[in-house]
Protein backbone atom coordinates (compact mmCIF):
# COMPACT_ATOMS: atom_id res chain seq x y z
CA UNK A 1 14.89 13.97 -7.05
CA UNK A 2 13.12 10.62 -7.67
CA UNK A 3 9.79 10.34 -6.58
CA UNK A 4 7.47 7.21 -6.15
CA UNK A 5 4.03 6.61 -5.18
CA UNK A 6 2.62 3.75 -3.31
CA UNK A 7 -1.33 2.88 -3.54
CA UNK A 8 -2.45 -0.12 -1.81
CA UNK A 9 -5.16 -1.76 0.14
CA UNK A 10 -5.40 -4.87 1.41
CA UNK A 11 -5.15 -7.28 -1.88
CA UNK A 12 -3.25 -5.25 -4.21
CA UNK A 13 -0.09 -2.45 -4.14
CA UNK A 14 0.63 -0.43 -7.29
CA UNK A 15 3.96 1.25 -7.32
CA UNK A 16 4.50 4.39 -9.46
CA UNK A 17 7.33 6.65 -10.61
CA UNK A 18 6.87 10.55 -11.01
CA UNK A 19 7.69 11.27 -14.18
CA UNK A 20 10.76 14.25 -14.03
CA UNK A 21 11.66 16.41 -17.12
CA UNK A 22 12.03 19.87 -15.88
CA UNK A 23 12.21 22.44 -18.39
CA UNK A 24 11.35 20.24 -21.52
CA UNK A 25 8.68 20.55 -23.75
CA UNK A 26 6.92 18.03 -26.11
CA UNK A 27 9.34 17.70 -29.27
CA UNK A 28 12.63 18.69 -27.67
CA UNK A 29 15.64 16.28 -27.68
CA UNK A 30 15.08 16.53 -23.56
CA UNK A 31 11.04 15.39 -24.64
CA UNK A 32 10.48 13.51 -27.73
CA UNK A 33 6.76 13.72 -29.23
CA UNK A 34 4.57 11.14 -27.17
CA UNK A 35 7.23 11.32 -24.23
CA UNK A 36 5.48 11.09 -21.14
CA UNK A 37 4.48 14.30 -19.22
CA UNK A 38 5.79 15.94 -16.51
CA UNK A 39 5.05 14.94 -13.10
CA UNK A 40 2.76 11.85 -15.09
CA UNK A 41 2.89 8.58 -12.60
CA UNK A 42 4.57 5.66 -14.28
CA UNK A 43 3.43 2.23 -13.20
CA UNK A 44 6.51 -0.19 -12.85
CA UNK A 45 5.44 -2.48 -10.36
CA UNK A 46 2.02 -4.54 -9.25
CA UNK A 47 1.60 -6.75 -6.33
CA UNK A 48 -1.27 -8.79 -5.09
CA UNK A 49 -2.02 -10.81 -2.14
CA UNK A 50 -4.85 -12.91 -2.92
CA UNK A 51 -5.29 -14.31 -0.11
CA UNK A 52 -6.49 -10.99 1.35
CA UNK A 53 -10.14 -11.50 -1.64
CA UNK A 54 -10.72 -14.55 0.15
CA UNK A 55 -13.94 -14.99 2.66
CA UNK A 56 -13.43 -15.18 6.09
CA UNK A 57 -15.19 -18.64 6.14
CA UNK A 58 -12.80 -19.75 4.00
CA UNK A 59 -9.82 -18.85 5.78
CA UNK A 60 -10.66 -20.13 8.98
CA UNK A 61 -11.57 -23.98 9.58
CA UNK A 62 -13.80 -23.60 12.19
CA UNK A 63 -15.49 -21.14 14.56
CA UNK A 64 -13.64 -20.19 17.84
CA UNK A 65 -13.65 -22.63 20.61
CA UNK A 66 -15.32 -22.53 24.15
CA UNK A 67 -13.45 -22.39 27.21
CA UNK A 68 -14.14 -22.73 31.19
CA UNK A 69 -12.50 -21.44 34.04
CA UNK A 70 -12.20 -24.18 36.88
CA UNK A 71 -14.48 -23.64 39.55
CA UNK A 72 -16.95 -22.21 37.50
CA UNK A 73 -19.54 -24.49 35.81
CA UNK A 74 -20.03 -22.11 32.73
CA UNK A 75 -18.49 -22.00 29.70
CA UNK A 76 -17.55 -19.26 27.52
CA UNK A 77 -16.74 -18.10 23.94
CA UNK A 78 -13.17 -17.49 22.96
CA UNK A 79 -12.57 -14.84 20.96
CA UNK A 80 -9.80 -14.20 18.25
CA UNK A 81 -7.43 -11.72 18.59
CA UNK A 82 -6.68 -10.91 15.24
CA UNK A 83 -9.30 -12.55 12.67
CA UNK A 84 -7.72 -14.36 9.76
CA UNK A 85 -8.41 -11.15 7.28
CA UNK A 86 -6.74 -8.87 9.51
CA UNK A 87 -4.13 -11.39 9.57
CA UNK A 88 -3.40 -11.73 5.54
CA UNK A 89 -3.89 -7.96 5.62
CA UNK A 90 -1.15 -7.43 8.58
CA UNK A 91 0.65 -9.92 6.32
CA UNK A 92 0.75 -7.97 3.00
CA UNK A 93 1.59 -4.43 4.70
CA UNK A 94 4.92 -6.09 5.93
CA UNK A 95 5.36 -7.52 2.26
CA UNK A 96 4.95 -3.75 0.82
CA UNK A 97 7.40 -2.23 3.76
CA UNK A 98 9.68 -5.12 2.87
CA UNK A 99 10.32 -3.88 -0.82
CA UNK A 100 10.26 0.22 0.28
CA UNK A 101 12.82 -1.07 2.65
CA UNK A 102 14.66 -3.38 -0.12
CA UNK A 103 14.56 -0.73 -2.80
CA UNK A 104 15.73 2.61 -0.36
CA UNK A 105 18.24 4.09 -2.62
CA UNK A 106 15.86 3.84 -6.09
CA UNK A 107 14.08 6.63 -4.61
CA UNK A 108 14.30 10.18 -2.40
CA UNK A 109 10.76 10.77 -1.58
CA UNK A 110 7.59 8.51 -1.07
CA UNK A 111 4.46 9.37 -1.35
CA UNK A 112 1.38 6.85 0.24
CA UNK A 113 -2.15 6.35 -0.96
CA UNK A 114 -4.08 3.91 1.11
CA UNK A 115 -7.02 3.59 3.18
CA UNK A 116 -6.87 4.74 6.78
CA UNK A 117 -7.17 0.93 8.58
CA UNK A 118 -4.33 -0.05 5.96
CA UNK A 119 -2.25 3.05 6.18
CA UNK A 120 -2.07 1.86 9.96
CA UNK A 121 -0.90 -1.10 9.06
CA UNK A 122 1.56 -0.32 7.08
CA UNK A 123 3.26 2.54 9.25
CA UNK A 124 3.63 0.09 11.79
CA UNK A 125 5.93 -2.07 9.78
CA UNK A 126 7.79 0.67 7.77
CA UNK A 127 11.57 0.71 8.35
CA UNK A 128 12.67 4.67 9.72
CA UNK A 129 14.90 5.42 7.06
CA UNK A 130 11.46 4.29 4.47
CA UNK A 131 9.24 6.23 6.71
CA UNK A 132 11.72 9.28 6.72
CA UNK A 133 11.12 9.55 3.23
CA UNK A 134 7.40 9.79 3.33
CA UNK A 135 6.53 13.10 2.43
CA UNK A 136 2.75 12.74 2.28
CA UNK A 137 -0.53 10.55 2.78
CA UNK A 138 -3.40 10.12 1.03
CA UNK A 139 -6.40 8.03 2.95
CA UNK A 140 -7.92 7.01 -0.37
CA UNK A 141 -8.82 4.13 -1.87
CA UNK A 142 -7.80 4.18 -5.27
CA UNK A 143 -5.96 0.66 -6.42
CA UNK A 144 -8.55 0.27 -9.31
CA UNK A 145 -8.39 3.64 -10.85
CA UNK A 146 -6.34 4.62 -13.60
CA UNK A 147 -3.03 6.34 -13.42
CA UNK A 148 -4.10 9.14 -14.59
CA UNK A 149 -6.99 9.53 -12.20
CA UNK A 150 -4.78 8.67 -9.35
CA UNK A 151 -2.69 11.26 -10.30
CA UNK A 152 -5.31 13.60 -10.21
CA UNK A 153 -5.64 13.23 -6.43
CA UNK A 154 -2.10 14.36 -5.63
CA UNK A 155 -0.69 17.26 -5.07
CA UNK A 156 0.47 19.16 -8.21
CA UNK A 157 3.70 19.84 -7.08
CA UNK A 158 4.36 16.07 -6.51
């Protein structure tokens, strides 16, 4: 059964592989000497978005404008609905389901490290089939860390 692991935040998604050798040890034909473990993540695939690192300043040209109703001799503030970091953020977590959805049959089970406002994100643009393969969540975040420390925060039967 072949098992990946997603960690992402907003800027950057790491994609891993569980490592699967059942039953061999270190030296065997089945695990040669300096083979990876068992259950070890593999890192095959590393995306960034940029964009997301920017400042807000500098992805928005100017402040929000001012409005008035008619009748009324006030003016008000208009707020955004979405500011442009939430937007570039919305914007990668569609990227990430994209690829889960794109790359379905390379794996059986998924497993999802994130943080909790990103996790959200990304839930609401996974595909079913992607999201019925998602057989846990981790509200971490842990892009920068080392596989093997990442690993370290995941279940032990993973």
């Amino acid at each position: 059964m072949k098992t990946w692991v997603v960690v992402a935040d907003a800027a950057r998604a790491r994609f891993f592989s569980v490592e699967e050798n059942p039953g061999a040890h270190e030296g065997s034909q089945f695990a040669p000497s300096g083979a990876v473990p068992a259950g070890a993540l593999v890192e095959f695939k590393d995306l960034s978005h940029p964009d997301s690192l920017k400042k807000a300043s500098e992805m928005a040209s100017d402040a929000p404008g001012m409005s008035s109703v008619s009748g009324m001799h006030s003016k008000f503030g208009m707020d955004e609905k979405v500011t442009p970091k939430e937007e570039e953020a919305i914007r990668f977590a569609k990227e990430i389901a994209e690829h889960l959805k794109h790359e379905i049959a390379s794996y059986d089970r998924l497993y999802v490290v994130t943080p909790p406002h990103f996790l959200g994100l990304l839930r609401a643009d996974l595909d079913k089939a992607v999201h019925d393969k998602v057989v846990g969540e981790l509200r971490k975040e842990l892009t920068h860390f080392p596989a093997e420390q990442i690993r370290d925060h995941l279940p032990a039967q993973l």
